[in-house]
Protein backbone atom coordinates (compact mmCIF):
# COMPACT_ATOMS: atom_id res chain seq x y z
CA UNK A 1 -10.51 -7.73 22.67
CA UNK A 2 -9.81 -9.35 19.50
CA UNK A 3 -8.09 -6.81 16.58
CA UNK A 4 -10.49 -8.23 13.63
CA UNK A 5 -13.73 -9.74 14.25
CA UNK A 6 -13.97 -13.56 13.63
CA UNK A 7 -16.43 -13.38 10.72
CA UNK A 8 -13.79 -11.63 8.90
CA UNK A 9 -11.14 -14.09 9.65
CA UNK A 10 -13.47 -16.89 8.45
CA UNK A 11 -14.30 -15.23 5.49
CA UNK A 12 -10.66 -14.56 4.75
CA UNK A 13 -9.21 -18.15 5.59
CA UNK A 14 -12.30 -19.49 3.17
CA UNK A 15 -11.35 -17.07 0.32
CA UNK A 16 -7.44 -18.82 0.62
CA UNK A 17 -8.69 -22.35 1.05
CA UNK A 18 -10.34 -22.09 -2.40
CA UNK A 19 -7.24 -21.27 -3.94
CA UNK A 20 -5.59 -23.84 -1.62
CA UNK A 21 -7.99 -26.32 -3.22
CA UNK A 22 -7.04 -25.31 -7.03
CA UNK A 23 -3.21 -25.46 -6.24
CA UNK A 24 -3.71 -29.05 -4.95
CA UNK A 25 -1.93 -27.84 -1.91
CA UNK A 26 -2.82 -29.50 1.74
CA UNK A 27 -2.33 -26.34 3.73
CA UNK A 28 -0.80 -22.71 3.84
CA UNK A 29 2.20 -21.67 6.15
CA UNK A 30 1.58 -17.46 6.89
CA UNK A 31 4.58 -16.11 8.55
CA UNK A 32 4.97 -12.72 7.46
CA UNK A 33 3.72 -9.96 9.53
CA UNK A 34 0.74 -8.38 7.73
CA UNK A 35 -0.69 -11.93 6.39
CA UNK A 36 -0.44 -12.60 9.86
CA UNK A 37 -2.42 -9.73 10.99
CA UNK A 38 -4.40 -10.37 8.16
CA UNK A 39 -5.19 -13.90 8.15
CA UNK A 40 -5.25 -14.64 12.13
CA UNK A 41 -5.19 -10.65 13.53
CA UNK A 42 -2.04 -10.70 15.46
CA UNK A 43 1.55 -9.99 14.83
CA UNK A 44 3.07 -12.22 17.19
CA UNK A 45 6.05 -14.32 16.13
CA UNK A 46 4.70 -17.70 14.54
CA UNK A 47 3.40 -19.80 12.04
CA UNK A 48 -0.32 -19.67 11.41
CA UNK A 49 -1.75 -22.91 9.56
CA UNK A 50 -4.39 -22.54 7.22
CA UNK A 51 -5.66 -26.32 6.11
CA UNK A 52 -7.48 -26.52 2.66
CA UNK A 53 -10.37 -27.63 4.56
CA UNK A 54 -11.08 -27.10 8.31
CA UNK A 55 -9.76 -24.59 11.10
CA UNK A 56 -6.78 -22.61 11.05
CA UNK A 57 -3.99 -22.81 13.42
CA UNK A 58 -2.07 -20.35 14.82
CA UNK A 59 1.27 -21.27 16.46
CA UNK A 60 3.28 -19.43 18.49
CA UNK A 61 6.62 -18.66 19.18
CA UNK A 62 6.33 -15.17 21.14
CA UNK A 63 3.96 -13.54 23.07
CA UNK A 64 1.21 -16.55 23.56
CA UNK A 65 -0.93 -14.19 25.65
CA UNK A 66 -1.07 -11.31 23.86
CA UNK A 67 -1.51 -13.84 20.83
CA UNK A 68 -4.68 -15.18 22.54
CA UNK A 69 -6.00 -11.55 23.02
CA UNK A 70 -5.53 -9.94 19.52
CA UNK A 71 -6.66 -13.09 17.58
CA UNK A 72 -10.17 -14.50 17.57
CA UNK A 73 -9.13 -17.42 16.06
CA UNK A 74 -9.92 -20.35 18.17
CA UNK A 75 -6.69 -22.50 17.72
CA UNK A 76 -4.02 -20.65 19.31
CA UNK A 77 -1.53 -22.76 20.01
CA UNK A 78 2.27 -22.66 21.85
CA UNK A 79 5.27 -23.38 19.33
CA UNK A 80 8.25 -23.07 21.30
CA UNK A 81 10.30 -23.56 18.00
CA UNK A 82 10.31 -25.05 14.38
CA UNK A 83 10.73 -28.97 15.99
CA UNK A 84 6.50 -28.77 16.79
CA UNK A 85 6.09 -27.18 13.43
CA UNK A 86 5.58 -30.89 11.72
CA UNK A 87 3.05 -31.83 14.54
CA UNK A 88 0.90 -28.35 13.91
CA UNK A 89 0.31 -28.94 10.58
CA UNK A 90 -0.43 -32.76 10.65
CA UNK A 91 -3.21 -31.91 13.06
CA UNK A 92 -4.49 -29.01 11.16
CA UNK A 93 -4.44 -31.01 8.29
CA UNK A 94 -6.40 -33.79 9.85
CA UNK A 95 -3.65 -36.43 7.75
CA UNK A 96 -0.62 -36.83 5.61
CA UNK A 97 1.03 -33.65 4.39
CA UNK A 98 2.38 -33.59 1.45
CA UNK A 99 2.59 -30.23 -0.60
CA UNK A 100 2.04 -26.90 1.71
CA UNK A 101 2.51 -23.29 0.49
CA UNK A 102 4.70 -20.64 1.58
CA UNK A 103 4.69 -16.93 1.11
CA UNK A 104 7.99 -17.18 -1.28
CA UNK A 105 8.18 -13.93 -2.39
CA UNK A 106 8.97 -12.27 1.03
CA UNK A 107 10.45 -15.15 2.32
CA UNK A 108 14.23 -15.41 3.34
CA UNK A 109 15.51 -18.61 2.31
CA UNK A 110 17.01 -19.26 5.63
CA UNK A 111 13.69 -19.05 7.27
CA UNK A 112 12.75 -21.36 3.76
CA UNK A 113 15.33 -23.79 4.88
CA UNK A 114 14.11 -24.02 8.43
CA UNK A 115 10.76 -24.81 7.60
CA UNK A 116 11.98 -27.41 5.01
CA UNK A 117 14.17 -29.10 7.64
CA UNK A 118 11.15 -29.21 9.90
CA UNK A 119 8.95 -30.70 7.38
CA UNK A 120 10.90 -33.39 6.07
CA UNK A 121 9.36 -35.10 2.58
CA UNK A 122 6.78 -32.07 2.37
CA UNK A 123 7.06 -29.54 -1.10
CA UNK A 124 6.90 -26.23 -0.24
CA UNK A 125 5.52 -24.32 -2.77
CA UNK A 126 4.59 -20.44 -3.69
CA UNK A 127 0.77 -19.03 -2.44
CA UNK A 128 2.01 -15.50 -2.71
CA UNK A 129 0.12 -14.66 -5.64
CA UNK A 130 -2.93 -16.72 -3.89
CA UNK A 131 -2.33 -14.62 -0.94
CA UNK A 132 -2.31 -11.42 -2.78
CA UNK A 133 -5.12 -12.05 -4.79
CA UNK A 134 -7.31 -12.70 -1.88
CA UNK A 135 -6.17 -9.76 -0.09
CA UNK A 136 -7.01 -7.76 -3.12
CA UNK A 137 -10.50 -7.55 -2.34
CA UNK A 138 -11.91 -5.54 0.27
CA UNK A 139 -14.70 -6.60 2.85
CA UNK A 140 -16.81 -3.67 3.92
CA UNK A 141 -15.12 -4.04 7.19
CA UNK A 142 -11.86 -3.03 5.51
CA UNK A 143 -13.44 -0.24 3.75
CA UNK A 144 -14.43 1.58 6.93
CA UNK A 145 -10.85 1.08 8.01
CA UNK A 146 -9.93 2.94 5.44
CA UNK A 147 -12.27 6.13 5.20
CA UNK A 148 -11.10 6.27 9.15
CA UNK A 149 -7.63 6.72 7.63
CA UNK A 150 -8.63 8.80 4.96
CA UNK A 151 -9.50 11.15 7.41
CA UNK A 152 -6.56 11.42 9.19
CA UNK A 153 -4.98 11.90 5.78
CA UNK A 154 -6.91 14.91 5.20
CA UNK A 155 -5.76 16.44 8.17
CA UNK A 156 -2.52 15.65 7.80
CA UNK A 157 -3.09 17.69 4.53
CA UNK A 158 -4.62 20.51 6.54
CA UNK A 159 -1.83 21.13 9.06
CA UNK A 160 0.44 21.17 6.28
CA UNK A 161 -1.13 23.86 4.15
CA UNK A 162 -1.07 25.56 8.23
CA UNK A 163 2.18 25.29 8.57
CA UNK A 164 3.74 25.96 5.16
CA UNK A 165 5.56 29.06 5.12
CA UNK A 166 8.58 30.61 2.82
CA UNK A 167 12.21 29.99 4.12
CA UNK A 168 11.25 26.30 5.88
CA UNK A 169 13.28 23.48 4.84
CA UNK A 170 11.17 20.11 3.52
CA UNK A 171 11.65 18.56 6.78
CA UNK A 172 10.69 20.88 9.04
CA UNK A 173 7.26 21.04 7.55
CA UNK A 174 7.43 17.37 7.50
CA UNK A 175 7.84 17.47 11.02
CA UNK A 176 5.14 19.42 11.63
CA UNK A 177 2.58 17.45 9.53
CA UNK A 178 4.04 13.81 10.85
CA UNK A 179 3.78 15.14 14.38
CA UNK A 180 0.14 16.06 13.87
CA UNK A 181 -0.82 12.58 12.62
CA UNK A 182 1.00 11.16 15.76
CA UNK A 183 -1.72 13.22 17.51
CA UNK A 184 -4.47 11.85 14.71
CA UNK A 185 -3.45 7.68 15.83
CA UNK A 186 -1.00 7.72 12.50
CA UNK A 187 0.62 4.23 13.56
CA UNK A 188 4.27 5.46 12.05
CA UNK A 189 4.57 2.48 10.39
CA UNK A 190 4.11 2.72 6.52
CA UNK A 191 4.01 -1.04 5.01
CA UNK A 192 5.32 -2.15 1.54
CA UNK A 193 6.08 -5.83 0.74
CA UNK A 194 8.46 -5.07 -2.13
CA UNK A 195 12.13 -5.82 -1.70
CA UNK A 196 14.13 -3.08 -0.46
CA UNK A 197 11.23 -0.78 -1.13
CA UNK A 198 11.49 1.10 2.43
CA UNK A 199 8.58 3.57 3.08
CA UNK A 200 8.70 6.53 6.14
CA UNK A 201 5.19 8.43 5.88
CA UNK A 202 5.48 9.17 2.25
CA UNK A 203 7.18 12.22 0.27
CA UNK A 204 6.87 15.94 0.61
CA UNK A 205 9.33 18.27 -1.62
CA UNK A 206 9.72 21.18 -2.75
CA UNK A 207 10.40 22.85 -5.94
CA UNK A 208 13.83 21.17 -7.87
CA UNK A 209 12.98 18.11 -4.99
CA UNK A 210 10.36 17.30 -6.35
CA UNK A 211 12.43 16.22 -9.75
CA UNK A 212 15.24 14.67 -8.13
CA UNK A 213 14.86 10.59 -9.00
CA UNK A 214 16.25 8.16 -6.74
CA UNK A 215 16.22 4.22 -6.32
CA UNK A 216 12.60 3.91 -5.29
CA UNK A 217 9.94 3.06 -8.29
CA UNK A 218 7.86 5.67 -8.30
CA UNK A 219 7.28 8.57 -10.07
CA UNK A 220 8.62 11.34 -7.45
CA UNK A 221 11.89 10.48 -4.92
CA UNK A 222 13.34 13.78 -4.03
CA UNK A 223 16.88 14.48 -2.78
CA UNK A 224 16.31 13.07 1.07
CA UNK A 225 17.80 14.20 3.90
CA UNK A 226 21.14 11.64 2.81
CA UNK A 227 22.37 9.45 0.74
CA UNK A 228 21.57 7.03 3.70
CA UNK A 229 17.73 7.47 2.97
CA UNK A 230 17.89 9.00 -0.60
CA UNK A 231 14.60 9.80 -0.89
CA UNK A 232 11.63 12.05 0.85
CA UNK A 233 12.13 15.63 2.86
CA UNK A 234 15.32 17.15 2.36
CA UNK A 235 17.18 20.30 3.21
CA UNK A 236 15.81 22.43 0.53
CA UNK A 237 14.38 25.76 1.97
CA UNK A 238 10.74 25.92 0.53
CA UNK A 239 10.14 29.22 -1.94
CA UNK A 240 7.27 31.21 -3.20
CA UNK A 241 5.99 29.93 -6.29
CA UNK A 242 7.42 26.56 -5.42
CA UNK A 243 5.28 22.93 -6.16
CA UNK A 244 5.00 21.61 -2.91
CA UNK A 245 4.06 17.45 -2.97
CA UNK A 246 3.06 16.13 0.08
CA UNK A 247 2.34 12.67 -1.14
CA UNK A 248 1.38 11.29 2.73
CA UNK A 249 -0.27 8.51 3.72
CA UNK A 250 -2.88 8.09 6.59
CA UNK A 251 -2.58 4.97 8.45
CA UNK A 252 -4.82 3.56 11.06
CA UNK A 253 -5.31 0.03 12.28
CA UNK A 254 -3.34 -0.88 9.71
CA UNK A 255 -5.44 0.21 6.68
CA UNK A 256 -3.77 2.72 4.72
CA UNK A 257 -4.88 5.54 2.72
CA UNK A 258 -2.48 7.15 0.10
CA UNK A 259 -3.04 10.78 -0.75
CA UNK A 260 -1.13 13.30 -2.72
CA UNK A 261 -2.07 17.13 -2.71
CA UNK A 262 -0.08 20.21 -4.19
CA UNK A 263 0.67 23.21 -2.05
CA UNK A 264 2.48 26.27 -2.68
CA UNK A 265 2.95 29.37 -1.27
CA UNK A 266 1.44 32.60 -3.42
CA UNK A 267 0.78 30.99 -6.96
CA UNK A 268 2.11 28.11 -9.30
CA UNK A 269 3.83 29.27 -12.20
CA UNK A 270 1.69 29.22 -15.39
CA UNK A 271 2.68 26.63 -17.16
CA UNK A 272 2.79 24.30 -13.52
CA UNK A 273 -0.66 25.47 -12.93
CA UNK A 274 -1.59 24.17 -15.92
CA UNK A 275 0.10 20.67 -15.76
CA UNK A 276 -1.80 20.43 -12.42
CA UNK A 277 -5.16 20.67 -14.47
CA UNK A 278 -3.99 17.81 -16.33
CA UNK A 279 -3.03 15.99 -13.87
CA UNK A 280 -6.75 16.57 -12.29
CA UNK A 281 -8.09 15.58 -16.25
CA UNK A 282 -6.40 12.29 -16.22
CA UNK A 283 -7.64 11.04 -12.73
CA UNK A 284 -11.18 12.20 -13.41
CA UNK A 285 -10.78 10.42 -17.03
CA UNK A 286 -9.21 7.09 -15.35
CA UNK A 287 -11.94 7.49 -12.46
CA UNK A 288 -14.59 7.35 -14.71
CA UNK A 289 -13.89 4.81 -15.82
CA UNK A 290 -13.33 2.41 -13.27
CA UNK A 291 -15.94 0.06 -13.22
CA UNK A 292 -15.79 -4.03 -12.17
CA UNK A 293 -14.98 -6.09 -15.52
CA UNK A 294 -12.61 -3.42 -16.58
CA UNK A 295 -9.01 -4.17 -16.49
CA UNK A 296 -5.69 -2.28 -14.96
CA UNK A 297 -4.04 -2.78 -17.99
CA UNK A 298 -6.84 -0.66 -19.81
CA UNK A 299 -6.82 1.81 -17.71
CA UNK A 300 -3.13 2.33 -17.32
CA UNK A 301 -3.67 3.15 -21.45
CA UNK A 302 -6.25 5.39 -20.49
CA UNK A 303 -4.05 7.89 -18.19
CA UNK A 304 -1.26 7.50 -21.42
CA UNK A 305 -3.49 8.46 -23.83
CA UNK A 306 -5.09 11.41 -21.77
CA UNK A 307 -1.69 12.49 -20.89
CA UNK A 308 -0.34 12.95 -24.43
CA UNK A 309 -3.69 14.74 -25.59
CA UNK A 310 -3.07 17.12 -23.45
CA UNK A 311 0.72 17.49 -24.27
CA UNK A 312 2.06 15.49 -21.11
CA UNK A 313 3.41 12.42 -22.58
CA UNK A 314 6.98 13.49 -21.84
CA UNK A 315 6.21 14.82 -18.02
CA UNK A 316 3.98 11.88 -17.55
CA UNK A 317 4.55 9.74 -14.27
CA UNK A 318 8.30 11.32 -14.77
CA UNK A 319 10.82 12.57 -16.98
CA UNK A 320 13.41 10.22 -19.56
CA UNK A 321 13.66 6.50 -19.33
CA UNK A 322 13.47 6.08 -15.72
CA UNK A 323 9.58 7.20 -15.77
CA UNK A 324 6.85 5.19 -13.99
CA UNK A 325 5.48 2.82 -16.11
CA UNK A 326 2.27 2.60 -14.09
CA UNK A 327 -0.37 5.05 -12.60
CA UNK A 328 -2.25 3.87 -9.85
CA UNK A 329 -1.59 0.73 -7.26
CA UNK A 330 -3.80 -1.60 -4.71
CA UNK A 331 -3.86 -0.28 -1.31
CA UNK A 332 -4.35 -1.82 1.72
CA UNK A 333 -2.40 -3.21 4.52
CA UNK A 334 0.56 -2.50 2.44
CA UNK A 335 0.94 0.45 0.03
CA UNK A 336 2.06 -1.42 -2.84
CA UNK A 337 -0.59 -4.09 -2.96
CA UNK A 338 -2.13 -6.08 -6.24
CA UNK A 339 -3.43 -4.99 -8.85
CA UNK A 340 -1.09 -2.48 -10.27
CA UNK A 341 -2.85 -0.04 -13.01
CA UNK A 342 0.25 -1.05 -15.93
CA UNK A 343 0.82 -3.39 -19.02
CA UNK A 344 0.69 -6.64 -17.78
CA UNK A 345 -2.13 -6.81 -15.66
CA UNK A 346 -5.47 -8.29 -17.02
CA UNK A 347 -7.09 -9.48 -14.17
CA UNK A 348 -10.71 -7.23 -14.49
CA UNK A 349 -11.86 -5.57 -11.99
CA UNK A 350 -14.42 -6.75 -9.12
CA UNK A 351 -16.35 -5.09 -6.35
CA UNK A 352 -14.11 -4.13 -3.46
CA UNK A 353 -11.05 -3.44 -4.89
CA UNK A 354 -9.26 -0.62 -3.53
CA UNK A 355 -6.54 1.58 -5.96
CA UNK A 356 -4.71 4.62 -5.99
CA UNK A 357 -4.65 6.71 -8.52
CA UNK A 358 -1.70 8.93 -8.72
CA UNK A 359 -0.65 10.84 -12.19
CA UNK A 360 2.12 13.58 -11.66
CA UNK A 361 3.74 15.76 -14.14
CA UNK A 362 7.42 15.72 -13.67
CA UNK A 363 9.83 18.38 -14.66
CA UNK A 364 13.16 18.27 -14.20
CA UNK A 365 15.10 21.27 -12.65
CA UNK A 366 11.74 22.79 -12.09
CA UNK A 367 9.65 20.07 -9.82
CA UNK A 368 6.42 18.32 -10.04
CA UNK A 369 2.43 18.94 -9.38
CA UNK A 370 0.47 15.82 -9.29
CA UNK A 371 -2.65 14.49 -6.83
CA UNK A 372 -3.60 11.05 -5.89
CA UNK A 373 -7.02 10.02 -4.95
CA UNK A 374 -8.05 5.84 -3.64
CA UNK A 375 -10.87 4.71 -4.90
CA UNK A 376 -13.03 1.40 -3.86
CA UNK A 377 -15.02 -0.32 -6.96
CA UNK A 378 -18.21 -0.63 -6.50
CA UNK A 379 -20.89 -2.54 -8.25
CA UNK A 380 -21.24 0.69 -10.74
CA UNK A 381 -18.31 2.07 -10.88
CA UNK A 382 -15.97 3.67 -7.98
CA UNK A 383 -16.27 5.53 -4.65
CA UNK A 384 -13.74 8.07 -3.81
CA UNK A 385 -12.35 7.51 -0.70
CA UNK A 386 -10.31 10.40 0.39
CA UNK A 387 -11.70 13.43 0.91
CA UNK A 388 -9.82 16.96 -0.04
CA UNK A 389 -10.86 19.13 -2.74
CA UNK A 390 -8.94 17.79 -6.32
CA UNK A 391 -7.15 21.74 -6.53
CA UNK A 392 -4.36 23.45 -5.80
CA UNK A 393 -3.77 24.26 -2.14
CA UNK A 394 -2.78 27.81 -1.95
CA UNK A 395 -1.18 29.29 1.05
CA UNK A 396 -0.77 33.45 1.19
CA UNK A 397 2.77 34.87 0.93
């Protein structure tokens, strides 16, 4: 049975072709593994075609069977190697091929070279941000993909605050909590299309951890378990009194959904307590105010604003210069998808676009409290996706 029904192929493949048609391009070349999934449902090895007018075609290198079985597209096609390539996209094309575009922001430029040796005289030219733009809108298909993940994250989030208990280290109770979301379908595959910007299930630390920066943009890294993966779980034994992050993502199908809670065993501290209520006030202020028409950029200057009002502009999204200049992030197939809620992007806002907002207070030699909800625009304003409670998640000493 086909991964993805055909109707949402077709209605994918259309919304590229129009931006195929704009870049004066003759066709698209998808080779990387989640536009493939996307744009033709399967992740076999290939090259899928899609023609700025007419029916895509999906070539393939390995498995052709299983090919034919995930993908309702009906132009799968054998392509033992590169030396068909030219033929593919001539008939998908339907005549001369000229300019095509490739995905040249994830693409190694030996596989670059390969295709340009294959199609001799043809430009190859970026569709990345085409690609990423189209896949920045979500169908109500993708939608339910998502709540079905946003259910596993929730009790992923449950069998953490379960197991959480004083004396653990971080990794043990990530053990626990990734071993229950085996048993909840969790694929175990986290997706990011940044360079170099490796993702396991997501962050949980502990106290100091929670402080610790590391290579990764993002607002929390923690110590991880070595300097081999410098980031995530670590060693540290959790406390009493500690903020606990568990910054976990549900994944199903694909579709992700990105969720951060706060645990901690006994009572936060005061003055954490209190950060975490700020944290809360900024998403419900940047929530709010979500809306189609309204852009990232404007609400990236929302969370700032609401941040320093309440005396957070120096814990905001991190601590000193290497703070997270953003607040929130597309989320789909990939974790890190388009648009990103920073300076910079002006795009507005239109039905179906998915985010994540995330604001954490970061403290250095002390930790971090923070949530994360994803929200889909609507044509009013926003629906929250995941589904926990927006407090504290207390567990008894």
């Amino acid at each position: 049975m086909p991964s993805t029904p055909p109707d949402e192929l077709i209605r994918r493949a259309a919304s590229l072709q129009r931006h195929l048609e704009q870049l004066a391009l003759d066709a698209a070349l998808i080779t990387q593994n989640v536009d493939l999934f996307y744009f033709a449902g399967s992740m076999q090895s290939g090259v899928l075609v899609v023609p700025a007018r007419g029916r895509a075609a999906y070539g393939v290198r390995r498995v052709l069977e299983r090919a034919r079985s995930e993908s309702a597209l009906d132009q799968v096609l054998p392509l033992p190697s590169f030396r068909g390539l030219a033929a593919l996209v001539r008939d998908a094309v339907g005549g001369p091929v000229r300019r095509v575009g490739v995905e040249l922001d994830v693409l190694p430029v030996q596989v670059r070279d390969r295709l340009a040796a294959a199609l001799p005289d043809v430009e190859l030219v970026d569709v990345s941000a085409a690609i990423r733009t189209v896949r920045t809108v979500k169908s109500p298909y993708e939608l339910d993909k998502m709540r079905a993940a946003a259910v596993l994250a929730e009790a992923m989030l449950h069998a953490a605050v379960g197991a959480l208990r004083e004396g653990m280290t971080e990794l043990e109770l990530s053990g626990v909590v990734e071993a229950a979301a085996r048993r909840g379908g969790h694929q175990g595959v986290v997706r990011a299309r940044g360079w170099n910007q490796e993702v396991y299930y997501g962050h949980l630390l502990a106290g100091p951890s929670g402080a610790v920066e590391s290579a990764p943009d993002t607002p929390l890294a923690g110590e991880g378990p070595s300097a081999a993966v410098p980031f995530g779980a670590g060693h540290r034994r959790i406390a009493a009194g500690d903020p606990v992050i568990l910054d976990y993502t549900g994944v199903l199908d694909g579709y992700i959904c990105d969720q951060t809670r706060t645990l901690v065993i006994g009572a936060l501290p005061e003055p954490l307590a209190a950060a975490h209520d700020a944290a809360v006030a900024v998403l419900g202020t940047v929530a709010d105010a979500i809306r189609p028409g309204v852009t990232p950029a404007s609400l990236y200057r929302l969370a700032v604003e609401r941040a320093g009002g309440l005396g957070y502009a120096a814990a905001f999204m991190g601590a000193g210069p290497l703070r997270a200049r953003y607040v929130g992030h597309g989320v789909g197939l990939e974790l890190d998808e388009w648009p990103v809620l920073a300076e910079g992007f002006t795009e507005p806002l239109v039905p179906g676009v998915v985010l994540a907002i995330e604001p954490k207070m970061v403290f250095p030699g002390v930790g971090a409290v923070g949530i994360e909800d994803q929200f889909a625009v609507t044509s009013d304003g926003a629906e929250r996706i995941t589904r926990p409670a927006q407090r504290v998640f207390a567990v008894k000493r």
